[in-house]
Protein backbone atom coordinates (compact mmCIF):
# COMPACT_ATOMS: atom_id res chain seq x y z
CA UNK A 1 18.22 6.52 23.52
CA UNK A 2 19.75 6.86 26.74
CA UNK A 3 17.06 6.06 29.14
CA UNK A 4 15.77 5.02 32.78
CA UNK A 5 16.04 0.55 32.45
CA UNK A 6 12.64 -0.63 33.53
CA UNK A 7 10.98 -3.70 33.86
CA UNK A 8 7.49 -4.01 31.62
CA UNK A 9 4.76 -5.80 31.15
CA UNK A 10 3.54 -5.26 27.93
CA UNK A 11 -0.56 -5.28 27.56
CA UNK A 12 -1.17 -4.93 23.84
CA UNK A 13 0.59 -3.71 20.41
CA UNK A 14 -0.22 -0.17 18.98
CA UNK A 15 -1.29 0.75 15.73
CA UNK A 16 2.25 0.94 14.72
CA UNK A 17 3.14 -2.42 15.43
CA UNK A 18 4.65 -1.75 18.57
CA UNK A 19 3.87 -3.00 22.67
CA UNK A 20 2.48 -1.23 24.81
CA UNK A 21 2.83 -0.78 28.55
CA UNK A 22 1.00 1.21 31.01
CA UNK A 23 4.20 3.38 32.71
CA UNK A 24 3.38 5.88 35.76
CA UNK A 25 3.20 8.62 33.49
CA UNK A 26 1.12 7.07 30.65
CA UNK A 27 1.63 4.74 27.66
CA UNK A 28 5.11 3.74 27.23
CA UNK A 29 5.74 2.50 23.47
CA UNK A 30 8.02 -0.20 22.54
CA UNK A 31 9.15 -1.49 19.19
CA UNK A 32 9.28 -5.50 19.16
CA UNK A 33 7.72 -6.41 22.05
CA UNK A 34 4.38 -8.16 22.55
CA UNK A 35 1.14 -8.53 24.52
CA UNK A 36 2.05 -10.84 27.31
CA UNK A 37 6.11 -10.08 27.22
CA UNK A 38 7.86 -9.02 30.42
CA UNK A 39 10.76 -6.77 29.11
CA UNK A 40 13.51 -4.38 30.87
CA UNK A 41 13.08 -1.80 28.26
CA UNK A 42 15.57 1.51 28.28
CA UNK A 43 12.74 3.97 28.40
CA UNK A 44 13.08 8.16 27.66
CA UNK A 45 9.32 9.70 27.97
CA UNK A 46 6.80 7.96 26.35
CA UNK A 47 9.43 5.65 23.93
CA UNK A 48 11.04 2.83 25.44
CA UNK A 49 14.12 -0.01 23.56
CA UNK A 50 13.93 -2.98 24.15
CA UNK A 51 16.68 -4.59 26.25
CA UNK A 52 16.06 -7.58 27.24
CA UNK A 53 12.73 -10.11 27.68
CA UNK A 54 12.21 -11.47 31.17
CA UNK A 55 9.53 -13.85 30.19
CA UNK A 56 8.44 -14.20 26.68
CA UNK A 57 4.64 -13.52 25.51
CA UNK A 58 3.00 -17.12 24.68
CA UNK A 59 2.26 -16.07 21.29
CA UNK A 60 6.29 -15.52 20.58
CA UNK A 61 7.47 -17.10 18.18
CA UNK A 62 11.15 -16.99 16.54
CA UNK A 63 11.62 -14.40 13.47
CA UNK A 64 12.57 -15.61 10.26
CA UNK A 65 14.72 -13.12 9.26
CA UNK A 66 17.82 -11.85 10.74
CA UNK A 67 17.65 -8.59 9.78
CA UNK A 68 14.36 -8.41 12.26
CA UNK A 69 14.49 -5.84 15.54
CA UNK A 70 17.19 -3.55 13.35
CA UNK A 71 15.61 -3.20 9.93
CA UNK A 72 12.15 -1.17 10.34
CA UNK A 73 10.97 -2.77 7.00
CA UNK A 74 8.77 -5.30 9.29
CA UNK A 75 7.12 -3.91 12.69
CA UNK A 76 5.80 -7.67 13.90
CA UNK A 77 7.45 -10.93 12.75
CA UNK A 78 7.75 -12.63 16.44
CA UNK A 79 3.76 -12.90 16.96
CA UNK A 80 1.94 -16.35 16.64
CA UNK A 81 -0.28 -16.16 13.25
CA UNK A 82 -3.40 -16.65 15.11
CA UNK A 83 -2.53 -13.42 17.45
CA UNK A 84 -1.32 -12.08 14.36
CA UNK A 85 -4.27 -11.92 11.91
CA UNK A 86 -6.47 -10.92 15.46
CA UNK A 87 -4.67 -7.87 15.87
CA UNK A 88 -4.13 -6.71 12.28
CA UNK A 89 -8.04 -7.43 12.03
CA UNK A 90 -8.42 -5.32 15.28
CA UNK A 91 -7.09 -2.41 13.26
CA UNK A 92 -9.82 -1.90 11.30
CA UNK A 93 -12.65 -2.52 13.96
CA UNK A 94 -10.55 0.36 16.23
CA UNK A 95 -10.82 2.60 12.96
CA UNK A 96 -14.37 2.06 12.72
CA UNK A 97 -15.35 2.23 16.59
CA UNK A 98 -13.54 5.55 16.22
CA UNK A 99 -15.45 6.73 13.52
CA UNK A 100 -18.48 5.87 15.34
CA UNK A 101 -19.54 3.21 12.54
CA UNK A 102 -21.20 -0.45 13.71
CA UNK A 103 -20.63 -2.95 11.42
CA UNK A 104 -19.39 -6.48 10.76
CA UNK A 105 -16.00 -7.06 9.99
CA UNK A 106 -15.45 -10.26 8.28
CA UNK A 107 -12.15 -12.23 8.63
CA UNK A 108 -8.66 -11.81 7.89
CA UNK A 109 -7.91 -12.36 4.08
CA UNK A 110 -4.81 -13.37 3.70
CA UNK A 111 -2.88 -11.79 0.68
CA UNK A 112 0.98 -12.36 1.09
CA UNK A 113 1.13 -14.74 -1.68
CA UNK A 114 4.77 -15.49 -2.51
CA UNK A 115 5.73 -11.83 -1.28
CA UNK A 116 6.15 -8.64 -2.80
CA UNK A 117 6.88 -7.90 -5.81
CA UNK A 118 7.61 -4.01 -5.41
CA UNK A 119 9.36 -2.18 -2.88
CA UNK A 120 11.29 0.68 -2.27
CA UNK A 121 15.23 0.62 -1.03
CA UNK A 122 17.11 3.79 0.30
CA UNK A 123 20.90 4.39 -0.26
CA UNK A 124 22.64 7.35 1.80
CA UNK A 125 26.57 7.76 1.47
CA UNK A 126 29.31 8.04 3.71
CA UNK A 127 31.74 10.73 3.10
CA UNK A 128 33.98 8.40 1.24
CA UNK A 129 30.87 7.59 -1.35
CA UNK A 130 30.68 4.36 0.03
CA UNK A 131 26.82 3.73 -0.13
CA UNK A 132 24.61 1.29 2.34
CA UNK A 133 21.56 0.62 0.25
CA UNK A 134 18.43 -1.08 1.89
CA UNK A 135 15.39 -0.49 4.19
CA UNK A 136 15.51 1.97 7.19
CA UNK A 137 16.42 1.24 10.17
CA UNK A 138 13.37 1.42 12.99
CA UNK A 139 12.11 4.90 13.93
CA UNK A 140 15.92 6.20 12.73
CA UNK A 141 17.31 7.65 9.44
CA UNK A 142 19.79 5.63 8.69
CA UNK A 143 19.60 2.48 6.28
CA UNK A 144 20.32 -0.97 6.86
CA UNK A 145 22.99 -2.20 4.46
CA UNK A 146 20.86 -5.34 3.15
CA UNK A 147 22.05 -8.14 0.04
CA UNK A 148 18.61 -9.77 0.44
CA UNK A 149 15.29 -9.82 2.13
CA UNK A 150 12.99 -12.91 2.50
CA UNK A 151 9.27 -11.23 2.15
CA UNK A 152 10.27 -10.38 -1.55
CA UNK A 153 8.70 -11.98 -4.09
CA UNK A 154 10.36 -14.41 -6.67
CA UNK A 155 10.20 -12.17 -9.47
CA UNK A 156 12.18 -9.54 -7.34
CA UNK A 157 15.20 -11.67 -7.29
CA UNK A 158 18.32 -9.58 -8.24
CA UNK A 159 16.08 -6.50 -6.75
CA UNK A 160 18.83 -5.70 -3.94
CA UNK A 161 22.03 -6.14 -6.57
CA UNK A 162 20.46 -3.88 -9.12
CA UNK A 163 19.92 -1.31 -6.55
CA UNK A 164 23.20 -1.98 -5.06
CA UNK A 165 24.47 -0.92 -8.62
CA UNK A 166 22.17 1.68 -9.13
CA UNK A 167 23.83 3.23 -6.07
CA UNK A 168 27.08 2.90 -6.97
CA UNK A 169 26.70 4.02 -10.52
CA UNK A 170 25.34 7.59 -8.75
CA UNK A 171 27.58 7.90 -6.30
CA UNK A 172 29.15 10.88 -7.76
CA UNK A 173 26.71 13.44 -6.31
CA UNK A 174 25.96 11.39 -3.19
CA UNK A 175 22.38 12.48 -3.04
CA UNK A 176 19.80 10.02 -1.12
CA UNK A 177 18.20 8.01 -3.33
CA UNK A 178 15.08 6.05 -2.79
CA UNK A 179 14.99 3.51 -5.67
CA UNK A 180 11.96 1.74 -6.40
CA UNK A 181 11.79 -1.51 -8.02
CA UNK A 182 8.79 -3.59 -9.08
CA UNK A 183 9.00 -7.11 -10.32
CA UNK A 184 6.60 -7.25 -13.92
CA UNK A 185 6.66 -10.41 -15.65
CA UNK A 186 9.73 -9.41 -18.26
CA UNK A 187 12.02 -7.94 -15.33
CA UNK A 188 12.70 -5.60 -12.67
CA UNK A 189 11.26 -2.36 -13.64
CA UNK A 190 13.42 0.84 -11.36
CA UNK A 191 12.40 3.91 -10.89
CA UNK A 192 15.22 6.69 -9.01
CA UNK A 193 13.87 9.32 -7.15
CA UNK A 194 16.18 12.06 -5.28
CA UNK A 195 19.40 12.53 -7.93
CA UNK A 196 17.64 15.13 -10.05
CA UNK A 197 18.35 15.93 -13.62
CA UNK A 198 21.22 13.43 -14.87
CA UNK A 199 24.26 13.87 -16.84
CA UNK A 200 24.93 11.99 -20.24
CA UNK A 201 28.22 10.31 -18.10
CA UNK A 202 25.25 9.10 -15.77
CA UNK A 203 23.11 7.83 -18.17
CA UNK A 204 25.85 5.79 -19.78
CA UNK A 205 26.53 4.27 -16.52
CA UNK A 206 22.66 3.34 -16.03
CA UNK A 207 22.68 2.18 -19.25
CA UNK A 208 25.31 -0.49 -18.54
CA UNK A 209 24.00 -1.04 -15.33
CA UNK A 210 20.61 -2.33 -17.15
CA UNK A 211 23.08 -4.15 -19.16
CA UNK A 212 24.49 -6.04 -16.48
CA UNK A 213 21.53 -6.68 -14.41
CA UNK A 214 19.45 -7.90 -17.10
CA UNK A 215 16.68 -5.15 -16.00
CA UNK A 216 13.61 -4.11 -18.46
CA UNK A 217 13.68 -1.13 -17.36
CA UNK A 218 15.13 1.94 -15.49
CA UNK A 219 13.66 5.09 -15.36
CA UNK A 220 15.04 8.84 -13.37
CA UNK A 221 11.56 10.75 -11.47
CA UNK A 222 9.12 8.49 -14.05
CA UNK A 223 11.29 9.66 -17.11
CA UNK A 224 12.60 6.67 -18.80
CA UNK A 225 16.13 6.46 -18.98
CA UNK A 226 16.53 2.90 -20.47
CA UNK A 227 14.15 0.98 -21.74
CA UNK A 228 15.48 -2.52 -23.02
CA UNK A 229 12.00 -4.63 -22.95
CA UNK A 230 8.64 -3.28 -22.02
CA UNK A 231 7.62 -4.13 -18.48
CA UNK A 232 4.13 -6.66 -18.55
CA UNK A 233 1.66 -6.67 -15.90
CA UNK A 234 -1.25 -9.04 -16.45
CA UNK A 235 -4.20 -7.44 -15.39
CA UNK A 236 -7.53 -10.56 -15.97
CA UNK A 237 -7.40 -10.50 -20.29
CA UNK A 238 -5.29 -7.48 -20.37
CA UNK A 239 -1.40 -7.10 -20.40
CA UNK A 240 -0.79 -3.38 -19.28
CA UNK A 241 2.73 -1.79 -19.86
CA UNK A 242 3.06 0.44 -17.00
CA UNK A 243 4.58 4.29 -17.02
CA UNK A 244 7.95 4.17 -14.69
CA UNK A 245 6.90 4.71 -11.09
CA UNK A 246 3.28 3.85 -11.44
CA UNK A 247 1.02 2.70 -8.07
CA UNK A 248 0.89 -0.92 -8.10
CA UNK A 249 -0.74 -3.64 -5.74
CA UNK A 250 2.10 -4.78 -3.47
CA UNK A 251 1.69 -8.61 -4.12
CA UNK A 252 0.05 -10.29 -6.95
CA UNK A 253 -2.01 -12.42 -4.58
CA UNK A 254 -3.36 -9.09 -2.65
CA UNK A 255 -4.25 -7.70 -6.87
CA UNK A 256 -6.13 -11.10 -7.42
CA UNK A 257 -7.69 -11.64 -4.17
CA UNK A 258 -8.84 -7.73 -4.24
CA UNK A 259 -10.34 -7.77 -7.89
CA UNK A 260 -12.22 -10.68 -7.25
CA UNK A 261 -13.90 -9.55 -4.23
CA UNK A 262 -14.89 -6.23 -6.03
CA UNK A 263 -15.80 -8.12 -9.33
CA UNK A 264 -17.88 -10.07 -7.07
CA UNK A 265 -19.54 -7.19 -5.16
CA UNK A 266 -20.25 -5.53 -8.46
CA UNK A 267 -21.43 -8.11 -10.63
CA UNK A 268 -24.76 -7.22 -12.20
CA UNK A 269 -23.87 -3.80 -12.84
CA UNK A 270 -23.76 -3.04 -16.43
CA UNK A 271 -22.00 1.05 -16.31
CA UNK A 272 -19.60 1.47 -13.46
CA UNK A 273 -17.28 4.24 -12.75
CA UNK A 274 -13.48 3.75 -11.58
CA UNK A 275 -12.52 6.24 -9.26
CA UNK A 276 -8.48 6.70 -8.71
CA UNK A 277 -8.52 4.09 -11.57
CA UNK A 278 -4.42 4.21 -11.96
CA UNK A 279 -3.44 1.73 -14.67
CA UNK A 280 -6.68 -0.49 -14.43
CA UNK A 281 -6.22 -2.93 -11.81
CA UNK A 282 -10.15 -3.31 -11.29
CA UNK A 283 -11.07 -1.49 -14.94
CA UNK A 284 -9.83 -4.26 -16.78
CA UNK A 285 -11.26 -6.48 -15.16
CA UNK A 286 -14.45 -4.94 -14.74
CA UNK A 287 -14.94 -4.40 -18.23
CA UNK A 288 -15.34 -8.25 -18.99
CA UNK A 289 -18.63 -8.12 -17.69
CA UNK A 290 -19.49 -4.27 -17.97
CA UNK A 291 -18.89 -0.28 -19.16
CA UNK A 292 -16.49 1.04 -17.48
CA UNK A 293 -15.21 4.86 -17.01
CA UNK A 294 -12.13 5.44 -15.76
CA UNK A 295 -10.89 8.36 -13.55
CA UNK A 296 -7.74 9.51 -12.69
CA UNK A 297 -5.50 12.52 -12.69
CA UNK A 298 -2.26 10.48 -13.52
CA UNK A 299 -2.38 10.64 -17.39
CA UNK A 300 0.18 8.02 -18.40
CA UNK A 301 -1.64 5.64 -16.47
CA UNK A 302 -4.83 6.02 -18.15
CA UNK A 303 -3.19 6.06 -21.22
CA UNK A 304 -1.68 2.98 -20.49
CA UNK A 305 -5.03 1.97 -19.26
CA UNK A 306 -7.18 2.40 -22.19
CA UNK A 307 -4.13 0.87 -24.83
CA UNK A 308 -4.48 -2.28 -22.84
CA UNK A 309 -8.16 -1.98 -23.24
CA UNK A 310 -8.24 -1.74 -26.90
CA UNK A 311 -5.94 -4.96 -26.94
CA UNK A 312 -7.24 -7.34 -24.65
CA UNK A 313 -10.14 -9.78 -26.48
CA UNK A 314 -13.37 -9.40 -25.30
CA UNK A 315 -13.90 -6.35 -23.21
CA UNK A 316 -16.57 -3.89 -23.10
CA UNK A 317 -15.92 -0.25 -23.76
CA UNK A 318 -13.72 1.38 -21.39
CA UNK A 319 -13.51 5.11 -21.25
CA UNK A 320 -11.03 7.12 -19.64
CA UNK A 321 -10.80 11.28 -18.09
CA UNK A 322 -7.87 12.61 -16.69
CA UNK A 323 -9.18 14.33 -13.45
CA UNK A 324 -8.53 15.54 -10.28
CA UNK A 325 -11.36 13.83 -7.66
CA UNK A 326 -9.57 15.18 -4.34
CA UNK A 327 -11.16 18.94 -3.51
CA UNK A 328 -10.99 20.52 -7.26
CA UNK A 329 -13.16 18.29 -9.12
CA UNK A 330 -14.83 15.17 -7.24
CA UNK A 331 -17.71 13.89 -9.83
CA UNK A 332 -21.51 15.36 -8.25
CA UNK A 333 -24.26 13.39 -7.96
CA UNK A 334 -25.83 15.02 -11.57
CA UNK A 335 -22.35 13.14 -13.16
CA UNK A 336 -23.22 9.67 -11.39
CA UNK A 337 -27.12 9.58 -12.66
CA UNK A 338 -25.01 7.86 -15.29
CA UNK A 339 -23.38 4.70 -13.87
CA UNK A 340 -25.25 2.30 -11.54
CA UNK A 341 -22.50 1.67 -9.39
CA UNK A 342 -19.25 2.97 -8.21
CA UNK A 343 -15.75 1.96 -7.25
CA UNK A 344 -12.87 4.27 -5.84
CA UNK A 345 -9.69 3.12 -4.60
CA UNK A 346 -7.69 6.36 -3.46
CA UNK A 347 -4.68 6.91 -2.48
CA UNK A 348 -3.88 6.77 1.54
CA UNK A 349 -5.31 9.73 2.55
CA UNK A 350 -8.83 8.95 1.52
CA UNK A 351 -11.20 10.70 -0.62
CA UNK A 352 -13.01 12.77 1.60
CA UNK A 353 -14.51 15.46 -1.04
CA UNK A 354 -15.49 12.47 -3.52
CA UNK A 355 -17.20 10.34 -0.43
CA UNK A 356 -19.34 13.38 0.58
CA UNK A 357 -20.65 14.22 -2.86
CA UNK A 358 -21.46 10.09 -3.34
CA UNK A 359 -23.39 9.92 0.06
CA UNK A 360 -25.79 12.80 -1.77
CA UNK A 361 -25.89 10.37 -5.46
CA UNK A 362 -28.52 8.18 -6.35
CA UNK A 363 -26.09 5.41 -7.53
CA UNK A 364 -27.20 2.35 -5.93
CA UNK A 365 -23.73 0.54 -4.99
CA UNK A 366 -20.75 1.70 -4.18
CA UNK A 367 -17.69 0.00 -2.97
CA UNK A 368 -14.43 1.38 -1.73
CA UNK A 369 -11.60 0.17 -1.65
CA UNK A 370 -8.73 1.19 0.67
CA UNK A 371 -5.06 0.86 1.71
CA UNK A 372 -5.81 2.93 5.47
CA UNK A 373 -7.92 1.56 7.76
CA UNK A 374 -8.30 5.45 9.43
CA UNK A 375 -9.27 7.18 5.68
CA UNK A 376 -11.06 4.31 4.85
CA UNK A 377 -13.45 5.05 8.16
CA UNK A 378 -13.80 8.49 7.69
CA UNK A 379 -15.57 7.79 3.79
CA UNK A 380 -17.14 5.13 5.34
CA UNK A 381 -18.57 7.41 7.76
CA UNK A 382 -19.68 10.31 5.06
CA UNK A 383 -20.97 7.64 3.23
CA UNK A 384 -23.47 6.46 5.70
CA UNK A 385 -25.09 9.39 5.36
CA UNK A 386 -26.53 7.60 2.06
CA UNK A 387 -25.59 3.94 2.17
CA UNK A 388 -25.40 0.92 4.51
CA UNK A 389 -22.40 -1.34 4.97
CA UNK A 390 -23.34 -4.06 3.76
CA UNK A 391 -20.09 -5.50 4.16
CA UNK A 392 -16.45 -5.08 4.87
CA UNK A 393 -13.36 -7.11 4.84
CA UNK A 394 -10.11 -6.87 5.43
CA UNK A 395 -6.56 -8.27 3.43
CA UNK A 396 -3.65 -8.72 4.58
CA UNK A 397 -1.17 -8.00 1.48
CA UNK A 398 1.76 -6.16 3.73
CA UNK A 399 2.28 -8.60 6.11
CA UNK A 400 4.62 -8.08 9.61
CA UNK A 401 3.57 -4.91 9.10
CA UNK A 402 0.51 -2.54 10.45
CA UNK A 403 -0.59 -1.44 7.17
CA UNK A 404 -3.72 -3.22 6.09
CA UNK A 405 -6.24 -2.94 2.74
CA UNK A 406 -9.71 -2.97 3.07
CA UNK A 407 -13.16 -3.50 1.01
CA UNK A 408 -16.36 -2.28 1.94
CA UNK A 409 -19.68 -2.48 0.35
CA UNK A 410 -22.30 0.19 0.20
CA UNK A 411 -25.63 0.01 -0.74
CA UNK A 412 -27.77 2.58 -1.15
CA UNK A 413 -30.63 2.86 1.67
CA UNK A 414 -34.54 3.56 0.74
CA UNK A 415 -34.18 6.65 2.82
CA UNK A 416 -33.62 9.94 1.08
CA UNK A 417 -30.10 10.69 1.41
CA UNK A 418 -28.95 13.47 4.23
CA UNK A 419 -25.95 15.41 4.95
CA UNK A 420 -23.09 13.57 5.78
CA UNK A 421 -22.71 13.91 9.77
CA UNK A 422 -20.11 15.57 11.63
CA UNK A 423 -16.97 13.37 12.73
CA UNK A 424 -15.82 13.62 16.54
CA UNK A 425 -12.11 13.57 17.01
């Protein structure tokens, strides 16, 4: 950016993490700065860099890692935690004023734990092969060469060297590679995605690579490459062994702290359905007090699911069906007259087909679980068409970052349900 320097004030962060300032032609957006910093900023448009800060925001504080204002991996690590857990609170009430919805938003949860224990490192080449493996560098495309990061969890340690090897074992084609690694409880578990069909050269090479980094397991696109131990994930009773590349809770204390506030809204319920189920983060759980049927249209995960069902003392039946529930095949009201509550936790985008057909069910709960606080008040919306909120709260699992989980409760009103009203905007 080669921009007009300006002098700032900066009134409040975006929902990207970022300060904004009120310029002469509008909102002028700028990564790392704060409500209450005056900045000189280099500014192009409606994007400005920051340059320099004039007088520092009482809520700044000094960033932890040194990696912070180059490596986009964390948006806010310089705000006070009390200003912190405000804002990334804020995001969800925004959301829901949007959306038109009045409820009561309960406190920050805080779910960082000891860190994360997945996360996803890029490696791009130079022309010489030479490749710089890490996270991406703030609103750019290039990555930041990184041999460690402090928000990782223990369990992740060695994550950075293995995909440091992983890189240079590939570097051959120099393709971009996003390698994803997730700490289970017998070892880094990698899955590659961007190389494309491998040769038997390049599976040798993995194979000593797994070798020397002591990993469980490394798999190309979900297809297992190497698989020295079966990666564990401990799921309440249950031990689940994953499919390569499977969704997974970004910190163990976000899993823990997430289950028990659903197992807590849904106790009493004796035949629930799992919507967007995965590999049985809330199933398993569920099913020590209760039926459960899970839904899903990734098959291995189910499958993985319902083996760590039939092992794990103690359950009650768990039942599994492979299905799409965005706009093929959603489960209809007739389908629900079955369970007498529901939980879905979809992906990011929401599930806007499966929300409307539950706002015209009879089930009596329903809670929702989800990792956008925009999707999650769009259902929220359709669902009030049926339901109250009878509660909703928000976690903090990604932290320095604007991404935010949520859990809201939904309890079926006395009135006869009506169509789901019209969103503005």
């Amino acid at each position: 950016m080669t921009g007009l320097r300006t002098e700032l004030h900066i009134d409040r962060l975006g929902l990207r993490g970022e300060g904004i300032a009120h310029g002469v032609e509008g909102p002028i957006y700028v990564p790392y700065a704060l409500p209450g910093d005056t900045i000189i900023a280099e500014v192009e448009g409606e994007r400005g860099r920051l340059i320099e800060i004039r007088t520092p925001s009482p809520d700044r504080i000094s960033a932890f890692c040194p990696h912070y204002g180059i490596c986009g991996g964390c948006a806010v690590q310089a705000l006070a935690p009390g200003a912190y857990a405000a804002w990334k609170r804020g995001l969800v009430v925004e959301a829901l004023r949007y959306a038109k919805i009045e409820a009561e938003i309960a406190d920050l949860v805080d779910a960082h734990g000891l860190g994360r224990r997945r996360a996803t490192f890029h490696a791009r080449y130079n022309p010489r092969g030479k490749a710089r493996v890490g996270f991406m560098r703030g609103r750019a495309h290039n990555v930041i060469d990184l041999d460690f990061c402090p928000i990782l969890a223990p369990q992740m340690r060695g994550a950075l060297a293995a995909a440091h090897a992983i890189a240079a074992a590939l570097h051959a084609a120099q393709k971009p590679l996003d390698i994803s690694v997730t700490g289970s409880h017998s070892g880094l578990d990698i899955d590659i995605k961007g190389h494309g069909p491998l040769r038997p050269a390049q599976i040798q090479s993995l194979v000593g690579v797994a070798e020397a980094q002591d990993l469980a397991r490394i798999a190309n696109d979900r297809l297992c490459v190497v698989e020295r131990r079966p990666p564990v994930l401990k799921m309440g009773k249950a031990e689940v062994a994953p499919p390569p590349g499977v969704f997974l809770q970004a910190t163990e204390a976000a899993e823990e702290a997430l289950a028990a506030k659903v197992c807590e809204s849904l106790a009493g319920a004796r035949r629930i359905a799992d919507l967007f189920a995965g590999i049985g983060t809330f199933s398993l759980r569920l099913a020590e007090r209760a039926q459960v049927h899970a839904v899903d249209s990734d098959e291995p995960a189910l499958a993985a699911l319902a083996k760590a069902a039939r092992a794990a003392p103690g359950l009650r039946p768990v039942t599994i069906e492979p299905r799409d529930l965005f706009l093929r095949r959603p489960l209809g009201k007739e389908e629900f007259q079955r369970f007498d509550a529901v939980l879905f936790d979809p992906p990011r985008a929401g599930a806007e087909a499966q929300a409307r057909a539950l706002a015209q069910s009879a089930v009596p709960l329903v809670v929702a679980v989800s990792c956008s606080a925009q999707s999650f008040a769009r259902d929220a919306a359709l669902l009030s068409a049926g339901y109250r909120i009878e509660s909703i709260t928000p976690f903090d699992q990604f932290r320095h970052s604007p991404h935010i989980e949520c859990v809201g409760v939904f309890r079926r009103s006395m009135d006869k349900p009506r169509r789901p009203r019209r969103l503005l905007g």
